[in-house]
C-alpha atoms as a PDB file:
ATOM      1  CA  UNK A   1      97.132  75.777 104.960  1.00  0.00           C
ATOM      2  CA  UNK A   2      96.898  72.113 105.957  1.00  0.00           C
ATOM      3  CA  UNK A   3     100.123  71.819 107.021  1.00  0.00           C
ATOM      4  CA  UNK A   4      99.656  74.855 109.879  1.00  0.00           C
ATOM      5  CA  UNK A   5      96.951  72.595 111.536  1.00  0.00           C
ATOM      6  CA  UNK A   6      99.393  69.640 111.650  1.00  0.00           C
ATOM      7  CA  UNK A   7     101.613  71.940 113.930  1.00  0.00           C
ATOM      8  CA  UNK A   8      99.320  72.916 116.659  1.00  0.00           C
ATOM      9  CA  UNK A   9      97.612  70.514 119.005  1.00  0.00           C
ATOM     10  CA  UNK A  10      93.782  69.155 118.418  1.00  0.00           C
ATOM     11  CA  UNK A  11      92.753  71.224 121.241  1.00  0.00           C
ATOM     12  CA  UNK A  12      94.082  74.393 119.375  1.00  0.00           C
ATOM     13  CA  UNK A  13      93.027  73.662 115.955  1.00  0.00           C
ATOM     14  CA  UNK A  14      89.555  75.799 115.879  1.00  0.00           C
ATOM     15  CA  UNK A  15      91.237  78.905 117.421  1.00  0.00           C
ATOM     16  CA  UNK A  16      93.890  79.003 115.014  1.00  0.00           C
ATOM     17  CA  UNK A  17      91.434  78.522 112.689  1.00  0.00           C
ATOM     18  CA  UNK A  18      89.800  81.564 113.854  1.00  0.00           C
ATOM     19  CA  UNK A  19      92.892  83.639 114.075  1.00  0.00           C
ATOM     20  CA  UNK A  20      93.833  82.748 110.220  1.00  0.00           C
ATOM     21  CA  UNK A  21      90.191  84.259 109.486  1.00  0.00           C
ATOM     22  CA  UNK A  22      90.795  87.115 111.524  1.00  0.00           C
ATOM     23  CA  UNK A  23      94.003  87.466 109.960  1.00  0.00           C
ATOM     24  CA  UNK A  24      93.149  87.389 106.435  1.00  0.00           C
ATOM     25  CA  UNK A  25      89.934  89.882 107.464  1.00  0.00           C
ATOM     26  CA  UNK A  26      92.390  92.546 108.400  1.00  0.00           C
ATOM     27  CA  UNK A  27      94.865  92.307 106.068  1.00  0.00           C
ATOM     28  CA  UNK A  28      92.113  92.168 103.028  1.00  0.00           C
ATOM     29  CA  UNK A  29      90.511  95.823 105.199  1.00  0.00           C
ATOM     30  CA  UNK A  30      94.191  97.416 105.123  1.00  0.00           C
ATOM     31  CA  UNK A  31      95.042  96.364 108.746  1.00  0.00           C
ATOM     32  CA  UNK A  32      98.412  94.603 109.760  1.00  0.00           C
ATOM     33  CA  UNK A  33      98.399  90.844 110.971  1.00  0.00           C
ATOM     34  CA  UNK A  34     101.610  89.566 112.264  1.00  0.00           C
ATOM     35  CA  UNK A  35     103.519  92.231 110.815  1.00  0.00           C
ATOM     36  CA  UNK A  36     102.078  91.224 107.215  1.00  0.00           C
ATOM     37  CA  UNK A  37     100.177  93.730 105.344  1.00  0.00           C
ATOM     38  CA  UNK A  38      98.182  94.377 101.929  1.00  0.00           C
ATOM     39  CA  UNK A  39     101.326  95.909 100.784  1.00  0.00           C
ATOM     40  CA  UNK A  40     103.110  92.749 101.759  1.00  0.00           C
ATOM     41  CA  UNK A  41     100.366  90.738 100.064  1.00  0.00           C
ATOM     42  CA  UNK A  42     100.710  92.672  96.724  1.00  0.00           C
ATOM     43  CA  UNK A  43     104.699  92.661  96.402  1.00  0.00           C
ATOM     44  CA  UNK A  44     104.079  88.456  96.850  1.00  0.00           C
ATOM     45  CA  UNK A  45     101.564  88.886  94.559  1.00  0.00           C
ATOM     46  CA  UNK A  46     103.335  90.617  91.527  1.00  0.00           C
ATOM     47  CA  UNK A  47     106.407  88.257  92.049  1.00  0.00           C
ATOM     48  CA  UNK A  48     104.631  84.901  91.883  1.00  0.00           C
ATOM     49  CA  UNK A  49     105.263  83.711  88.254  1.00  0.00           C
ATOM     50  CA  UNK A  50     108.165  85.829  88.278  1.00  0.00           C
ATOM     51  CA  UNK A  51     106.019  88.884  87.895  1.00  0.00           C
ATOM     52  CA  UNK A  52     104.036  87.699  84.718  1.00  0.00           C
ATOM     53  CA  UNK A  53     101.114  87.883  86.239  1.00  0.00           C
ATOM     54  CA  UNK A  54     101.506  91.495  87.029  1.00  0.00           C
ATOM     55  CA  UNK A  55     101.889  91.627  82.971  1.00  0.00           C
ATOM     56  CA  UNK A  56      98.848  89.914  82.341  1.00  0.00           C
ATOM     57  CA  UNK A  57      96.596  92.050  84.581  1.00  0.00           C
ATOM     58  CA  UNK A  58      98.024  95.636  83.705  1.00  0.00           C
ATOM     59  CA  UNK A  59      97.585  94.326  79.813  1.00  0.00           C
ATOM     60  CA  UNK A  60      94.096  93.466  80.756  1.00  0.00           C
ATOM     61  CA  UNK A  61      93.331  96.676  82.495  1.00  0.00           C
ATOM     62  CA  UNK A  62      94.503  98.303  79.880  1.00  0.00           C
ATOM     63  CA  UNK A  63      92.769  96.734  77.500  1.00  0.00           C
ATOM     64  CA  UNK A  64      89.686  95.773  78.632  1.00  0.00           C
ATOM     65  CA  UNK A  65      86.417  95.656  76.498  1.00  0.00           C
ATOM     66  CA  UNK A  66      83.889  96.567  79.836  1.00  0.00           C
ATOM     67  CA  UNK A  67      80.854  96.313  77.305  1.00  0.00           C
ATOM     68  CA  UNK A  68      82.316  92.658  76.942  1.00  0.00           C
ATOM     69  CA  UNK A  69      80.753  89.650  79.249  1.00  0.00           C
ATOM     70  CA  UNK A  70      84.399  88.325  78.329  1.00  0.00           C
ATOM     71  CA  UNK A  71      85.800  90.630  80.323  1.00  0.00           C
ATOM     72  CA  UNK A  72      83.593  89.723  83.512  1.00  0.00           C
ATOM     73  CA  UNK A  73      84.989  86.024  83.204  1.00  0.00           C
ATOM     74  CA  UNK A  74      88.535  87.500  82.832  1.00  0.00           C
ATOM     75  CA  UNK A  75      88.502  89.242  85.761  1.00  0.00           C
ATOM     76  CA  UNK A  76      86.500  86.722  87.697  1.00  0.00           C
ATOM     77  CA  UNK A  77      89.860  84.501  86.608  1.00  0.00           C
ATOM     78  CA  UNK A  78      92.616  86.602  88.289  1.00  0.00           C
ATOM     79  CA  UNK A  79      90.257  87.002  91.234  1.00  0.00           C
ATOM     80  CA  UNK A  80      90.066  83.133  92.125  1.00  0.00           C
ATOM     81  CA  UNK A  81      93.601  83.011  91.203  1.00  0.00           C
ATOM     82  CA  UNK A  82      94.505  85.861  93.966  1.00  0.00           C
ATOM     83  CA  UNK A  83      92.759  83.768  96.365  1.00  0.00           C
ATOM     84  CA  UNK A  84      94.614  80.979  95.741  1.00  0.00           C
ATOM     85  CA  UNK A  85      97.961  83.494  95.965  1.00  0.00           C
ATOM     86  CA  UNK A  86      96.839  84.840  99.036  1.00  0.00           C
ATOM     87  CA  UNK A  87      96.608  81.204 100.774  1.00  0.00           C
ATOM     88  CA  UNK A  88     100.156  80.658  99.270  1.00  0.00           C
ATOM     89  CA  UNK A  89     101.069  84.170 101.414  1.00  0.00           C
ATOM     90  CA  UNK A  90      99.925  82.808 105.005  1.00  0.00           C
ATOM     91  CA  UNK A  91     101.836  79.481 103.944  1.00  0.00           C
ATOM     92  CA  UNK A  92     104.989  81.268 103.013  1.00  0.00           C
ATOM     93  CA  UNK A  93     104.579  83.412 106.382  1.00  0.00           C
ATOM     94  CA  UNK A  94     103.721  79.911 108.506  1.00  0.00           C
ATOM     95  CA  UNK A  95     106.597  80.276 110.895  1.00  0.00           C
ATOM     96  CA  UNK A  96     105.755  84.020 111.820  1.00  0.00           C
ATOM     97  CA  UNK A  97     102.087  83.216 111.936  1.00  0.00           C
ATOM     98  CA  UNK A  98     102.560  80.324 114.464  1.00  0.00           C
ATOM     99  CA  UNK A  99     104.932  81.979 116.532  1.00  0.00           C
ATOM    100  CA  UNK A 100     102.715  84.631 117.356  1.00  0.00           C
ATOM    101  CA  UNK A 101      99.363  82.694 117.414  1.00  0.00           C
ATOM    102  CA  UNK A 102     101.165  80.922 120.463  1.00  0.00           C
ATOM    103  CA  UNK A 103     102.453  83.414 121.787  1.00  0.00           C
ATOM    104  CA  UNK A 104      99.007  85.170 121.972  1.00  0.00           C
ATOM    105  CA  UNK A 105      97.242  81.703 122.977  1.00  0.00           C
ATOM    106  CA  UNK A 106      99.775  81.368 125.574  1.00  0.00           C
ATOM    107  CA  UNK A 107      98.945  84.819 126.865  1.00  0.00           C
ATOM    108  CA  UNK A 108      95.342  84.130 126.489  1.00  0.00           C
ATOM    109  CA  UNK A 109      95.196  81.154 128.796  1.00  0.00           C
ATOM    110  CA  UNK A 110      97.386  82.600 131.027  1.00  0.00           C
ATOM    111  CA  UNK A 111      94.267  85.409 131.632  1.00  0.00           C
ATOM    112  CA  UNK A 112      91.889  82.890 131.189  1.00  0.00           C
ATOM    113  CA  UNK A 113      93.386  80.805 134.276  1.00  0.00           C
ATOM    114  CA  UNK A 114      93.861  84.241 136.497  1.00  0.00           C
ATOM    115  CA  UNK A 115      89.965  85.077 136.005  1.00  0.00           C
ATOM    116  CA  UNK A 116      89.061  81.487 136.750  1.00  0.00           C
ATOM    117  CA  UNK A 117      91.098  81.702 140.015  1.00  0.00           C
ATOM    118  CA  UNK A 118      89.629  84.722 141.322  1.00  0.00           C
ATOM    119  CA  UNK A 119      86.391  83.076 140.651  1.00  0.00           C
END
């Protein structure tokens, strides 16, 4: 996600930072965010690794010991690694995602500067 913060101006860094967070928020609550969604998200998902991963986790599902603390750390593993997938998501969608972040700041400031003038 560095590289998303190289293409925006100091000035606009900490809203886009913001708008990534609210991003991820509604797409992890079943909500749409730049036309992604957790549907989106999951067909990335399963085809990272050229789907192996999806074997991995339905084999573990499958199999699972739940008495087992092993299982815990198992899961605990494909959960850090989804995080890591879902950062890779916003970075594959970086074009769409700036696009309409400026669009929207553009819009934003262009309010902004109509309230301020009516002040």
């Amino acid at each position: 996600m560095k590289n998303i913060f190289n293409q925006v101006s100091p000035q606009e860094v900490e809203t886009l930072e913001k708008f990534l967070a609210t991003g991820k928020h509604l797409i992890l609550n079943n909500r749409e965010f730049c036309g992604l969604s957790v549907s989106d998200f999951a067909t990335f998902y399963f085809e990272v690794h050229d789907g192996k991963l999806a074997n991995a986790m339905v084999r573990f599902l499958i199999a699972a010991d739940c008495s087992s603390s092993n299982t815990l750390l198992t899961l605990m593993g494909f959960q850090e690694f989804a995080k890591d997938v879902f950062e890779e998501f916003f970075n594959e969608h970086e074009v769409t995602i700036l696009k309409i972040f400026h669009a929207e700041y553009k819009e934003h400031r262009k309010e902004l500067e109509l309230v301020l003038a009516s002040l």
